[in-house]
N, C-alpha and C. Protein backbone atom coordinates (compact mmCIF):
# COMPACT_ATOMS: atom_id res chain seq x y z
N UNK A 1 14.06 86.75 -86.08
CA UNK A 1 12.66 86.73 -86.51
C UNK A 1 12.37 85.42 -87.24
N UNK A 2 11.36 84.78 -86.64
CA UNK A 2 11.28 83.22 -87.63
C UNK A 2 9.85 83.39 -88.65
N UNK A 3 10.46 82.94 -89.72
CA UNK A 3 9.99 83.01 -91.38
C UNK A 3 9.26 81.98 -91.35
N UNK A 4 8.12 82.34 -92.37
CA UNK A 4 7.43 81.62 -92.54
C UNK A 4 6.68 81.29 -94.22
N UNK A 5 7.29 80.17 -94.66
CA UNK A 5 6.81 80.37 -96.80
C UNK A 5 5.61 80.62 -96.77
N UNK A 6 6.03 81.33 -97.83
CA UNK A 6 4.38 82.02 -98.71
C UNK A 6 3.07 80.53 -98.52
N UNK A 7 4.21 79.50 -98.69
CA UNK A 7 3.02 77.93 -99.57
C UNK A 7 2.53 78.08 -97.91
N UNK A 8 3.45 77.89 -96.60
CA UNK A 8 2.30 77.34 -95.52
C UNK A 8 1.68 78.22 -94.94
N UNK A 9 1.79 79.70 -95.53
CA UNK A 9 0.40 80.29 -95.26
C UNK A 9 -0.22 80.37 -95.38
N UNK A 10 -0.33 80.39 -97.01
CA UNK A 10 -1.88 79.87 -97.32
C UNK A 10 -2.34 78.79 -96.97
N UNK A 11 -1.42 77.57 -96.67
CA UNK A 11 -1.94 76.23 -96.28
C UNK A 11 -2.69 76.58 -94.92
N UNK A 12 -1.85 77.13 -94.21
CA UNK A 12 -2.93 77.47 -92.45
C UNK A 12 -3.85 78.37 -91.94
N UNK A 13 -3.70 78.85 -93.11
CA UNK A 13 -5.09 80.10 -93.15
C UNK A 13 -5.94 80.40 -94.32
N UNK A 14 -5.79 78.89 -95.24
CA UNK A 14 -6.82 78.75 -96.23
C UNK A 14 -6.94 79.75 -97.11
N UNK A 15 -6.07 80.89 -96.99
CA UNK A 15 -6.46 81.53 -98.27
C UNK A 15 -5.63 81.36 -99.61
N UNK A 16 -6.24 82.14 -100.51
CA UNK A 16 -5.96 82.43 -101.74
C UNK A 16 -4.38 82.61 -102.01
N UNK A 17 -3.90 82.03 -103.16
CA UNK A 17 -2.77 83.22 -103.81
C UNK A 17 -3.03 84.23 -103.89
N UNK A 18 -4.27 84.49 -104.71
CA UNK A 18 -5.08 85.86 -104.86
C UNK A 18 -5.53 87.02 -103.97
N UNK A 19 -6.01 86.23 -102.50
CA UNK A 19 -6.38 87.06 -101.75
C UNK A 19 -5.29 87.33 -100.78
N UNK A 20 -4.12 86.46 -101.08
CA UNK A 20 -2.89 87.38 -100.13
C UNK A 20 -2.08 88.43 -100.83
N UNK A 21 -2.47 88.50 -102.53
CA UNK A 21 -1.76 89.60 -102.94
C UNK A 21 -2.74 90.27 -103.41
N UNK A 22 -3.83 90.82 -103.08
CA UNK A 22 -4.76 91.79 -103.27
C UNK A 22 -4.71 92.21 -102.07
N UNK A 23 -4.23 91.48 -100.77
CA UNK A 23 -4.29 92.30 -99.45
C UNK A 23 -2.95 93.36 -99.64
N UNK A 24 -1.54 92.48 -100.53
CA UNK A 24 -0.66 93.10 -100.05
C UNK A 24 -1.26 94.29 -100.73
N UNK A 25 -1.64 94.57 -102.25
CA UNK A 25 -1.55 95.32 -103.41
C UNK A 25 -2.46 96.99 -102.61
N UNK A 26 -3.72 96.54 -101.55
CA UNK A 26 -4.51 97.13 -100.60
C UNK A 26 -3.81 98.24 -99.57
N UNK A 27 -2.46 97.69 -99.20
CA UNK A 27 -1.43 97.98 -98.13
C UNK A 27 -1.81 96.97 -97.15
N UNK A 28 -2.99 96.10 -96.56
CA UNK A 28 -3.24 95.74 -95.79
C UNK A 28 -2.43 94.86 -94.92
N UNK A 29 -0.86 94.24 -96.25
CA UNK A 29 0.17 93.93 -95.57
C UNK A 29 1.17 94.45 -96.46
N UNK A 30 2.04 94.67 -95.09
CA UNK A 30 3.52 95.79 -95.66
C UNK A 30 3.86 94.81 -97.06
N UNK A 31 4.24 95.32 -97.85
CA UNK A 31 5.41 95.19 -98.73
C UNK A 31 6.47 94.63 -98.10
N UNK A 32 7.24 95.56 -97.71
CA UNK A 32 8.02 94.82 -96.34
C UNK A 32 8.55 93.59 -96.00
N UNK A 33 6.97 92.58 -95.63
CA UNK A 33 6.92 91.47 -94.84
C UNK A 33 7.76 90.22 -95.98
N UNK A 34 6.96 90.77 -97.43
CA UNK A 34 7.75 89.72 -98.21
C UNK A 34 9.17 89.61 -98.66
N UNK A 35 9.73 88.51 -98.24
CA UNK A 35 10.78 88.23 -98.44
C UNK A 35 11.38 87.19 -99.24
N UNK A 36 12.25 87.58 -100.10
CA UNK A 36 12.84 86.96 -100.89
C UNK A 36 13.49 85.82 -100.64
N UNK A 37 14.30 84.99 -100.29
CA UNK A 37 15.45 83.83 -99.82
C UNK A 37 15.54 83.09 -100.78
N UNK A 38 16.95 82.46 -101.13
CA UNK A 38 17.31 81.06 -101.86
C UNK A 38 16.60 80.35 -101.35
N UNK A 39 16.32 78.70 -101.74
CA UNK A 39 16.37 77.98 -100.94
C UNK A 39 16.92 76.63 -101.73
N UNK A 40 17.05 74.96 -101.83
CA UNK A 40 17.53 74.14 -102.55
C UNK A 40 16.90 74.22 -103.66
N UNK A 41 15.45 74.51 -104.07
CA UNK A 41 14.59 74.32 -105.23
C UNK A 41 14.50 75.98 -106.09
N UNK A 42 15.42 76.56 -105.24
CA UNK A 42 15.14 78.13 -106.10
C UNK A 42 14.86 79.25 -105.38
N UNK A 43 14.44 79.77 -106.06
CA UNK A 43 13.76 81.22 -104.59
C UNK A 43 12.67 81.06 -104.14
N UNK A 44 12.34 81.22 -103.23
CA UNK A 44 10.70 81.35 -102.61
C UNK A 44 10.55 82.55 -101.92
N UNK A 45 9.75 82.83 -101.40
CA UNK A 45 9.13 84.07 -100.62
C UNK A 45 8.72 83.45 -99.58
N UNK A 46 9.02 84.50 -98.61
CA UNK A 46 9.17 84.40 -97.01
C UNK A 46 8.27 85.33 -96.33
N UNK A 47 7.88 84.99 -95.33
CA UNK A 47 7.10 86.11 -94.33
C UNK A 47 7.38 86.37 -92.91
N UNK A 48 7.68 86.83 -91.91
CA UNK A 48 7.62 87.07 -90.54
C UNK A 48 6.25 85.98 -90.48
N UNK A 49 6.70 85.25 -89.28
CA UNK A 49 5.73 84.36 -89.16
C UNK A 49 4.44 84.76 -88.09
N UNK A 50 5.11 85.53 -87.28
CA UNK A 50 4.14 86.10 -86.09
C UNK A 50 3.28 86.80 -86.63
N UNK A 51 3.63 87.71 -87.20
CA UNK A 51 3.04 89.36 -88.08
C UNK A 51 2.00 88.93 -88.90
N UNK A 52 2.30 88.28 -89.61
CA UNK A 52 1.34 87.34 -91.19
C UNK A 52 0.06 86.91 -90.52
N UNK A 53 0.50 85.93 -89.54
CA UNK A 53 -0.57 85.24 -89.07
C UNK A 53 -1.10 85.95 -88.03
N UNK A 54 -0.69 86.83 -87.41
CA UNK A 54 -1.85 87.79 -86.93
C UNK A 54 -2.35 88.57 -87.26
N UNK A 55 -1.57 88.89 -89.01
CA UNK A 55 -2.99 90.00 -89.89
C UNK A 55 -3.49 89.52 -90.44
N UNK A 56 -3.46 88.15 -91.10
CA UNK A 56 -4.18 87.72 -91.07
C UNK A 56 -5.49 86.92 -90.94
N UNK A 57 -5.28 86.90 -89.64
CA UNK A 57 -6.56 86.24 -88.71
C UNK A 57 -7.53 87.53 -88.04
N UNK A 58 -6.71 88.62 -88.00
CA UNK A 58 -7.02 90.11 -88.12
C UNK A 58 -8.28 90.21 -88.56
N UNK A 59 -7.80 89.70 -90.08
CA UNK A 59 -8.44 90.78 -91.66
C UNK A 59 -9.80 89.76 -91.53
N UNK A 60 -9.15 88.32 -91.29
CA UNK A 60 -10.94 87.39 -91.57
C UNK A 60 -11.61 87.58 -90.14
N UNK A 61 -10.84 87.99 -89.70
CA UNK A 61 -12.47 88.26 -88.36
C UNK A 61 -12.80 89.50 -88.35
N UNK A 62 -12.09 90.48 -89.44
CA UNK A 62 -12.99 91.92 -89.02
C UNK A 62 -13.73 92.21 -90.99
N UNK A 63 -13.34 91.13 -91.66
CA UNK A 63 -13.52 91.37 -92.91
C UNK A 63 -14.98 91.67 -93.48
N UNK A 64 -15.79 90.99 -92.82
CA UNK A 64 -17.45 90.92 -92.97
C UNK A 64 -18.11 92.00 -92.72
N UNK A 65 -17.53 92.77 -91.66
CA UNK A 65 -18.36 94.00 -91.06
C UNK A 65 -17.38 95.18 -91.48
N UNK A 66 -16.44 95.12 -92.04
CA UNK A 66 -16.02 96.33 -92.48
C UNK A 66 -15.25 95.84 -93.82
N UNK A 67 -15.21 97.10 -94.54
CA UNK A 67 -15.10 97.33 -96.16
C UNK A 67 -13.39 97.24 -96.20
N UNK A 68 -12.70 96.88 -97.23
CA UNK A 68 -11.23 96.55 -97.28
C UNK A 68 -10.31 97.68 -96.98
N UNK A 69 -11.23 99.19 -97.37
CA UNK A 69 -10.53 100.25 -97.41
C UNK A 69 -10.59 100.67 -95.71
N UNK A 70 -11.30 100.83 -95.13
CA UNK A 70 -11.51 100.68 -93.41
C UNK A 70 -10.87 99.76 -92.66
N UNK A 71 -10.53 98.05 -93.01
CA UNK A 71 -9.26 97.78 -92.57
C UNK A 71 -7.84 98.49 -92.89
N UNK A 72 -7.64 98.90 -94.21
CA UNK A 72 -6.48 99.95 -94.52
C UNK A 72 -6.23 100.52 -93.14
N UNK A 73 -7.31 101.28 -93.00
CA UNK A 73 -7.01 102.48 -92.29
C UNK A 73 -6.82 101.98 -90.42
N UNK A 74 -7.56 100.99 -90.21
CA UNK A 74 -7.45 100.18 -89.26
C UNK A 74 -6.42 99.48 -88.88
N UNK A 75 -5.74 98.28 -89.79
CA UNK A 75 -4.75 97.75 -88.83
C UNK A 75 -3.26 98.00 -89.64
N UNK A 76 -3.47 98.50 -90.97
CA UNK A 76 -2.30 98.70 -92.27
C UNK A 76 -1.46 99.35 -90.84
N UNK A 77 -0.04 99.25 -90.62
CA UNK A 77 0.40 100.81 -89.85
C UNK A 77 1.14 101.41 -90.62
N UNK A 78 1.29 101.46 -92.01
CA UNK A 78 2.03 102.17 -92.87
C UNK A 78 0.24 103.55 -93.47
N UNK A 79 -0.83 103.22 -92.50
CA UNK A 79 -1.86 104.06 -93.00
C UNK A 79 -1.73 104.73 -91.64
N UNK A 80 -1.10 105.69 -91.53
CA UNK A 80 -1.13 106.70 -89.92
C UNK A 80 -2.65 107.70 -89.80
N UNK A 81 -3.18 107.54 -88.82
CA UNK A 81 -3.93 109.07 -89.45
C UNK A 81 -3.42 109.93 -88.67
N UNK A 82 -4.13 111.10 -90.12
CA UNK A 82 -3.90 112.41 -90.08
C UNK A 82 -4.20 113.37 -89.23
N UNK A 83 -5.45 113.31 -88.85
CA UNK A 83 -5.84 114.41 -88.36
C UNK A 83 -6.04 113.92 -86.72
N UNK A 84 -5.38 113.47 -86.39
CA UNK A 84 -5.81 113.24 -84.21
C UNK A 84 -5.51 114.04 -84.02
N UNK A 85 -6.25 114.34 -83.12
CA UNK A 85 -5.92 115.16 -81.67
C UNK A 85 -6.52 114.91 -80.22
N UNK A 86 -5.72 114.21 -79.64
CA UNK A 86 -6.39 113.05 -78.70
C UNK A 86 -6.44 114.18 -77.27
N UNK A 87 -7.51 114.19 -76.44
CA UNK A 87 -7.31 115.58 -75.33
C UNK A 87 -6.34 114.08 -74.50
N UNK A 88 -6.77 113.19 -73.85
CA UNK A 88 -6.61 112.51 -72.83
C UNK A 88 -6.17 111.20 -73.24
N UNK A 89 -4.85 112.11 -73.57
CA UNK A 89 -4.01 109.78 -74.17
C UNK A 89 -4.04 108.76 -73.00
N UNK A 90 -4.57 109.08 -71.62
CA UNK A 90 -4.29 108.16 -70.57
C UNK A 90 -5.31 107.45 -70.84
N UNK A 91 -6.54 107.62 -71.15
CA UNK A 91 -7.90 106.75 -71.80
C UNK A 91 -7.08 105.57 -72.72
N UNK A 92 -6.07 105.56 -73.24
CA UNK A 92 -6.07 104.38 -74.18
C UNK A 92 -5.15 103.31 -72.93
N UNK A 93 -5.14 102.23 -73.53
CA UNK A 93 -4.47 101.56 -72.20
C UNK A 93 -3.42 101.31 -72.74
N UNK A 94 -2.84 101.09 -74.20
CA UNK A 94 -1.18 101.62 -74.03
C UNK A 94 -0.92 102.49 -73.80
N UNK A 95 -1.19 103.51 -73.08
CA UNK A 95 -0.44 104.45 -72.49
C UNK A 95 -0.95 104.65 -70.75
N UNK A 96 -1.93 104.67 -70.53
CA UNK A 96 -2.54 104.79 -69.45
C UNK A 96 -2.06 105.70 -68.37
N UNK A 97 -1.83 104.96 -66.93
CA UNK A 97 -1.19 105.91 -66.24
C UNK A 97 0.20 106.49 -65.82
N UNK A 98 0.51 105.51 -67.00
CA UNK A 98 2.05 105.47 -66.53
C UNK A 98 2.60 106.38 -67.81
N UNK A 99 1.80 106.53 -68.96
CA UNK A 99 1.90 107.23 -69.98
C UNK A 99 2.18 108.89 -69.84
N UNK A 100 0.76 108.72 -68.63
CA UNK A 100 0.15 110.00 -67.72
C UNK A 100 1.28 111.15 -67.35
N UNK A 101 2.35 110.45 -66.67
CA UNK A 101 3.51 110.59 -66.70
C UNK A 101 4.28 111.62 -67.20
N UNK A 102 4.35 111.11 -68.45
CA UNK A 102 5.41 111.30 -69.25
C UNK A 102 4.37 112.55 -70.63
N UNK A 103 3.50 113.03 -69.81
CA UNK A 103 2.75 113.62 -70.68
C UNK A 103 3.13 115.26 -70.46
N UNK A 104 3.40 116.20 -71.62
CA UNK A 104 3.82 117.16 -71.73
C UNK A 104 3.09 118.39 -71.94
N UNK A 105 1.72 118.40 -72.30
CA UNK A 105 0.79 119.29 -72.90
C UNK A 105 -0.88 118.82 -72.20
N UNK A 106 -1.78 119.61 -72.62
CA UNK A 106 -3.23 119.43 -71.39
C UNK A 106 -3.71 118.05 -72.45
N UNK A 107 -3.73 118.77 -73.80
CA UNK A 107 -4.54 118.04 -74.93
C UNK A 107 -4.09 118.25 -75.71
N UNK A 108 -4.89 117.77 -76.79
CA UNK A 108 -3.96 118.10 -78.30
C UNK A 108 -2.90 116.92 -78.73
N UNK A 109 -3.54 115.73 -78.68
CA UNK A 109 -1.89 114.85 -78.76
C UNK A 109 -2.02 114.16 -80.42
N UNK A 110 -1.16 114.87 -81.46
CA UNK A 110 -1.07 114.15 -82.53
C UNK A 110 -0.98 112.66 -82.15
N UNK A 111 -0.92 111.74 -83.77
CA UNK A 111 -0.44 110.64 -83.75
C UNK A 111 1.03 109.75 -83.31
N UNK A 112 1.29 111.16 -83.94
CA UNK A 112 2.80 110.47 -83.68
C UNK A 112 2.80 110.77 -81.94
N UNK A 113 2.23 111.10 -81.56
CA UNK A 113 2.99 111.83 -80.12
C UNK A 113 2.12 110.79 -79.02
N UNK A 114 1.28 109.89 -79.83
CA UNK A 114 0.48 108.77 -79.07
C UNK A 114 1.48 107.46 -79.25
N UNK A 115 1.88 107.68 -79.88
CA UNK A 115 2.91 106.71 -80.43
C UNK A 115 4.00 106.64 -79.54
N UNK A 116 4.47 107.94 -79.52
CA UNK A 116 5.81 108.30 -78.51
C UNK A 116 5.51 108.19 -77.05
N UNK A 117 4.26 108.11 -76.58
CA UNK A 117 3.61 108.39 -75.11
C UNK A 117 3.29 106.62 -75.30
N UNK A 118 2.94 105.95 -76.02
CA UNK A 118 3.05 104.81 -75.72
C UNK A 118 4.56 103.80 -75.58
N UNK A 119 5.38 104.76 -76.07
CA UNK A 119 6.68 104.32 -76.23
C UNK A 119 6.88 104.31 -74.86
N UNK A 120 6.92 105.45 -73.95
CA UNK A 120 7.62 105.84 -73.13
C UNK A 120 6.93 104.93 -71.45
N UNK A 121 5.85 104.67 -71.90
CA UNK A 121 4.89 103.91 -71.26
C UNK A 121 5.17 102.78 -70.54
N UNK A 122 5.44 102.01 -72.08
CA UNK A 122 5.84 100.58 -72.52
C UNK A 122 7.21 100.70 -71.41
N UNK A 123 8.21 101.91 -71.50
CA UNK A 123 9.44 101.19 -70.82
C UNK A 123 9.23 101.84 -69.25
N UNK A 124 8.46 102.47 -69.12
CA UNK A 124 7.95 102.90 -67.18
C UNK A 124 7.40 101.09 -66.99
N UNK A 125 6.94 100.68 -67.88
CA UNK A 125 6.38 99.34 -67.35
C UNK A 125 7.08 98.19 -67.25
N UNK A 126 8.39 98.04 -67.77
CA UNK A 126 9.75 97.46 -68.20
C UNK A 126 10.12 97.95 -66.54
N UNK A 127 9.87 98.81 -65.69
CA UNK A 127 10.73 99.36 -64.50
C UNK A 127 12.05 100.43 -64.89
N UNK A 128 12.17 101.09 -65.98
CA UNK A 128 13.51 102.08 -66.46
C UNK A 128 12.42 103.03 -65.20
N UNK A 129 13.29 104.08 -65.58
CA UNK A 129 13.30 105.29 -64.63
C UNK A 129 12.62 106.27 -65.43
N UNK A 130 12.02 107.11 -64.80
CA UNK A 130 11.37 107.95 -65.62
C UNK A 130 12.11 109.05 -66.41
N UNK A 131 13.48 109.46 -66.27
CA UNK A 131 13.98 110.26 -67.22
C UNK A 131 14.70 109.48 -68.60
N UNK A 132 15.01 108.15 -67.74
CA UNK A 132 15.17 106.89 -69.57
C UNK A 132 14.04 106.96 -70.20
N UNK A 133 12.64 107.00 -69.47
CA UNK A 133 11.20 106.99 -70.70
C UNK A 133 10.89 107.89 -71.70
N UNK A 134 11.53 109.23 -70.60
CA UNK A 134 11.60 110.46 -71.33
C UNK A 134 12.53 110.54 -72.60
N UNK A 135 13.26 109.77 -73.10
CA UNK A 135 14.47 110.17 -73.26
C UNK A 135 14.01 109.15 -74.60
N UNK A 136 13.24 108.11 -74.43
CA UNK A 136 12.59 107.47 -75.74
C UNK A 136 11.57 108.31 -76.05
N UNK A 137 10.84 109.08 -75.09
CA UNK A 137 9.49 109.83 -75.80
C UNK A 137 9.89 111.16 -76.69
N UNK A 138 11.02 111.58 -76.46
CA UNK A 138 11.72 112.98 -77.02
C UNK A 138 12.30 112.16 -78.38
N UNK A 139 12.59 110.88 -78.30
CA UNK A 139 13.25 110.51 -79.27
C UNK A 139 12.26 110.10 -80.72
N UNK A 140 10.93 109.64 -80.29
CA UNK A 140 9.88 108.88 -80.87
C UNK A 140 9.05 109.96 -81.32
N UNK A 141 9.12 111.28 -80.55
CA UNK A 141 8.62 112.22 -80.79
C UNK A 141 8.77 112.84 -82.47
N UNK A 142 9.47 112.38 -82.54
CA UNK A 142 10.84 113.00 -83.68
C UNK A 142 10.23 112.24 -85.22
N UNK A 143 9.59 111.19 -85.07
CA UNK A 143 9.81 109.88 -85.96
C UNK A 143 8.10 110.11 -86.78
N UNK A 144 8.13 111.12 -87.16
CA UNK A 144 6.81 111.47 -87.92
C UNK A 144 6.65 110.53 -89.39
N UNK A 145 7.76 110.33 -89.90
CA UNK A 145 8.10 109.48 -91.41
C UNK A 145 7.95 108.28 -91.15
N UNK A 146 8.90 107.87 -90.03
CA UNK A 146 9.05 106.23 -89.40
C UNK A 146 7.36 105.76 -89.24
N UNK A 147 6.94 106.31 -88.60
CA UNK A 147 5.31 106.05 -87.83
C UNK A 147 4.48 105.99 -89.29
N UNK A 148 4.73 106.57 -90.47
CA UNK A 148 3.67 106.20 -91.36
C UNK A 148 4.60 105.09 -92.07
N UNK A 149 5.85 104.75 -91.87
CA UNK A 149 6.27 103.35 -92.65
C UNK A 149 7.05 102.73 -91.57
N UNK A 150 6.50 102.24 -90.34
CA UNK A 150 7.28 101.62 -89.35
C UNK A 150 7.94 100.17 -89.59
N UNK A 151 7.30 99.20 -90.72
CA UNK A 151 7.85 98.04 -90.34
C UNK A 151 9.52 97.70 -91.12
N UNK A 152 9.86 96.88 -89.98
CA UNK A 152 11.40 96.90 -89.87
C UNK A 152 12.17 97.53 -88.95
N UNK A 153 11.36 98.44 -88.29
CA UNK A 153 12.16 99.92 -87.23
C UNK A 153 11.76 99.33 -86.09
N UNK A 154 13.15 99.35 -84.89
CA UNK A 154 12.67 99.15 -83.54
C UNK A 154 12.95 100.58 -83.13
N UNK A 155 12.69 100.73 -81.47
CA UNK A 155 12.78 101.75 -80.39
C UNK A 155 13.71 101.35 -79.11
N UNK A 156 14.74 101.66 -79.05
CA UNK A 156 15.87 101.18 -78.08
C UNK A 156 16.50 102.01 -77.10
N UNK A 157 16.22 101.38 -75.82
CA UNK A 157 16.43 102.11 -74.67
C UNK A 157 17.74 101.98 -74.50
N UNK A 158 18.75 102.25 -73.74
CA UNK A 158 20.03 101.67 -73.48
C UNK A 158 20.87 102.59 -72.50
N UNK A 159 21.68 101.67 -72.01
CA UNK A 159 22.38 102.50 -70.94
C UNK A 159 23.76 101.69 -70.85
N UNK A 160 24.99 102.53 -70.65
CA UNK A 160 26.39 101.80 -70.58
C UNK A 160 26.92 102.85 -69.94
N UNK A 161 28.05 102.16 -69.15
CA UNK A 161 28.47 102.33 -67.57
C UNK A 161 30.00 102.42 -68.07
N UNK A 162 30.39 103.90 -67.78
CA UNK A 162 31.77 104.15 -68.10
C UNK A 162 32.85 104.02 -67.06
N UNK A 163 33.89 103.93 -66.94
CA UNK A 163 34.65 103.90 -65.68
C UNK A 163 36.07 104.56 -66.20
N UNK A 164 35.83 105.56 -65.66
CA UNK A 164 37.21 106.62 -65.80
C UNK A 164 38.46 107.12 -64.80
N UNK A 165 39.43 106.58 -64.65
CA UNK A 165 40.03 106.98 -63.68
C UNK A 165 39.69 107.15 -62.22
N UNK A 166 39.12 106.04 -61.78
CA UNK A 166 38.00 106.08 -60.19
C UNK A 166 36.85 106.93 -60.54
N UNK A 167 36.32 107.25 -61.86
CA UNK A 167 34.77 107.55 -61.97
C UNK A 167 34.33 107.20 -62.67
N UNK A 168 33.04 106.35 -62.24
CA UNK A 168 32.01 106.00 -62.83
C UNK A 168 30.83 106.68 -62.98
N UNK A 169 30.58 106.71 -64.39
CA UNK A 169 29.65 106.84 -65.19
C UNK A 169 28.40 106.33 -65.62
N UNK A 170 27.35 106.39 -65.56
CA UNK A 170 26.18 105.53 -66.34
C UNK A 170 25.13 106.80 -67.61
N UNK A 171 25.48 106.53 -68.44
CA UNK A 171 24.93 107.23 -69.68
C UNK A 171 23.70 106.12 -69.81
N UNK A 172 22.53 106.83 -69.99
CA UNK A 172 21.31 106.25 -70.74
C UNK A 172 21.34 107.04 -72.03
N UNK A 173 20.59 106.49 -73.14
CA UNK A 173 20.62 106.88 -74.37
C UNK A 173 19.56 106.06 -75.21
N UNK A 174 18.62 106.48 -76.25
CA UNK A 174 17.82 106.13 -77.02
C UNK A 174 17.73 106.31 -78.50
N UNK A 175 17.55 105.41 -79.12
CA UNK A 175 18.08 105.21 -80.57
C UNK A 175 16.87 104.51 -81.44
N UNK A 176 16.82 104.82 -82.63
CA UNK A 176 15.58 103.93 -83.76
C UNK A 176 16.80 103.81 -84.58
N UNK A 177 16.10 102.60 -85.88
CA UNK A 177 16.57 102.40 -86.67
C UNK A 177 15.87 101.17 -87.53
N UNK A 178 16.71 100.61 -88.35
CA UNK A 178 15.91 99.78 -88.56
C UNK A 178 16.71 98.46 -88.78
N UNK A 179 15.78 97.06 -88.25
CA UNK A 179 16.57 96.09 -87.90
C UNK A 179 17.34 95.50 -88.62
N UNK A 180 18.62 94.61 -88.24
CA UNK A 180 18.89 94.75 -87.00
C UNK A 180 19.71 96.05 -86.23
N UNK A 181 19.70 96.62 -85.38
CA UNK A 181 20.55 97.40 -85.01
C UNK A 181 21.44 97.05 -83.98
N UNK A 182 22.51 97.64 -84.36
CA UNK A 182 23.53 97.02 -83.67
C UNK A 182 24.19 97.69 -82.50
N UNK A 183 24.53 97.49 -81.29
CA UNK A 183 25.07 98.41 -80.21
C UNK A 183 26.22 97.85 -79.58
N UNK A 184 27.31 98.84 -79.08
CA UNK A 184 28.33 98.54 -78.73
C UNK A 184 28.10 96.95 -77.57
N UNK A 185 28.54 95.79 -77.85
CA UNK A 185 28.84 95.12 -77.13
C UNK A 185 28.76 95.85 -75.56
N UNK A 186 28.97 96.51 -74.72
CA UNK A 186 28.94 96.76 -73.42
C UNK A 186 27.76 97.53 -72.91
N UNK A 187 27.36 98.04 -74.12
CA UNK A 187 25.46 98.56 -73.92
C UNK A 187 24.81 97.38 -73.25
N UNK A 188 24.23 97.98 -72.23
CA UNK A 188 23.07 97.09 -71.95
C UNK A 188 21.62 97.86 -72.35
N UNK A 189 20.92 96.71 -72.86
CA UNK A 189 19.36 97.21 -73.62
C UNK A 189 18.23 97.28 -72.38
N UNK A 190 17.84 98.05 -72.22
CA UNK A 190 16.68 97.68 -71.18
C UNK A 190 15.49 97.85 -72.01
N UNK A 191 15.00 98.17 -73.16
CA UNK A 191 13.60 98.04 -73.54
C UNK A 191 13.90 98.20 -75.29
N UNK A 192 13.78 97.12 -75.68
CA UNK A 192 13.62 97.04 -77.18
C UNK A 192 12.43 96.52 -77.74
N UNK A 193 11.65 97.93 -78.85
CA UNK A 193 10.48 97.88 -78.74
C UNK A 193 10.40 98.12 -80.51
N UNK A 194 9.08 96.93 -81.09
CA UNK A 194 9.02 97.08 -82.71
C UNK A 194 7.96 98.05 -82.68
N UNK A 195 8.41 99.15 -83.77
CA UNK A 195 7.68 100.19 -83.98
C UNK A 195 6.20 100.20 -84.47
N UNK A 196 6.48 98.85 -85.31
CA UNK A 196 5.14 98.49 -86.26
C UNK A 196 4.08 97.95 -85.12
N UNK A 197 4.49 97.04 -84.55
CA UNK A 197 3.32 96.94 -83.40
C UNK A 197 2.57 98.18 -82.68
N UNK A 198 3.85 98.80 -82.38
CA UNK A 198 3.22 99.96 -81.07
C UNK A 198 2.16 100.71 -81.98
N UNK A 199 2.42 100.70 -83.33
CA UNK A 199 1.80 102.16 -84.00
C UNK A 199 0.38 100.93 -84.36
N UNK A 200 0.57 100.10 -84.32
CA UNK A 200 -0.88 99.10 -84.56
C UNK A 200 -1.77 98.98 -83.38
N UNK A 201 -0.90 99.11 -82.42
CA UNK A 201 -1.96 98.95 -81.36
C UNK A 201 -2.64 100.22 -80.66
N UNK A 202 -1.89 101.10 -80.85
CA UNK A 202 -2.41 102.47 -80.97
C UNK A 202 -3.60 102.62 -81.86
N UNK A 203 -3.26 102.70 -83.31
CA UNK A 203 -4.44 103.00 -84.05
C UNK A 203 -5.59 101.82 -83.61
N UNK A 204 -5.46 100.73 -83.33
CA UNK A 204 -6.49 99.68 -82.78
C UNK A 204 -7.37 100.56 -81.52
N UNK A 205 -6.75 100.66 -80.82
CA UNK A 205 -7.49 101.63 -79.27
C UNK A 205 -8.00 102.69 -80.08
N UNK A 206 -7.37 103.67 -80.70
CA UNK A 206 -8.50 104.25 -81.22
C UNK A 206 -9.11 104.49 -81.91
N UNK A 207 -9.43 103.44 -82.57
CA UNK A 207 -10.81 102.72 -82.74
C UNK A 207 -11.82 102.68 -81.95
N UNK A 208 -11.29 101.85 -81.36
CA UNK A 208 -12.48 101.85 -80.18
C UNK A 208 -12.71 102.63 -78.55
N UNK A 209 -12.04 103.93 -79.09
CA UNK A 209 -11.73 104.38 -77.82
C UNK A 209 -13.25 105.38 -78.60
């Protein structure tokens, strides 16, 4: 993950000392993101460089037309909501038809379970097979805690190929945790996916779904 100092963020996105720690203090950015490091002059604070600068270019283009507490709830993903119940998760386009799929019930789809249907989505679109998608959506299903504090946590598909006495084996298997996670050297990964995004772009669609 490449870091990025506290000083050249504000330098490239003009804001405040102030207004980047009234966003964090808001939730509007994880806790999380800041990071501590030595460096020759002492300690400084660090950020994910991707993440920062896309919530924050986020927050100033949606800041004018909506109130600080409505971004919270908007792009924060440590703010899950509560009460969904989505009839037709194929309407959002992370999940769509390939989501369609992997869908278990008519209606009724909590948050978390938009989350997990976008999980499973994401790796039908990677080309896995549809019982590996399954096998992240049963797993993501599970992750009700993770989904209201996702950042740091990926979603990992994986499959390793045993060979036993003239039989071979291929085990698929799916795993969270939080980064980095580590897998046996002979795993191969077919879809490694950050939690904090998926659950951002979810609550983004519906928004505007």
């Amino acid at each position: 993950m490449e870091l990025i100092s506290k000083k050249e963020v504000l330098r490239q996105t003009g804001i405040s000392y102030g207004q980047l720690y009234r966003w964090k203090r808001k939730g509007l950015i994880p806790e999380a993101w800041f990071i501590r490091k030595a460096t020759p002059t002492g300690q400084e604070t660090f950020l994910p460089k991707g993440k920062i600068l896309e919530r924050i270019r986020r927050i100033q283009e949606l800041k004018e037309e909506r109130s600080l507490d409505e971004l919270v709830r908007l792009l924060s993903p440590e703010v899950a909501p509560e009460a969904v119940s989505h009839e037709d998760p194929r309407a959002l386009p992370v999940i769509g038809k390939e989501g369609g799929e992997l869908m278990w019930k008519a209606g009724g789809y909590t948050f978390t379970e938009l989350v997990a249907l976008a999980a499973g989505a994401q790796a039908l679109r990677n080309k896995t097979q549809l019982h590996q998608a399954r096998l992240l959506v049963d797993l993501a299903r599970q992750l009700e805690e993770e989904v209201k504090a996702p950042t740091g946590h990926s979603l990992v598909l994986a499959e390793k190929s045993l060979d036993r006495e003239g039989i071979s084996v291929r085990i698929s298997f799916a795993l969270s945790g939080k980064d980095p996670l580590r897998l046996d050297p002979e795993c191969k990964v077919l879809v490694r996916l950050d939690l904090e995004q998926l659950v951002e772009r979810v609550k983004k669609e519906l928004e505007v779904s």
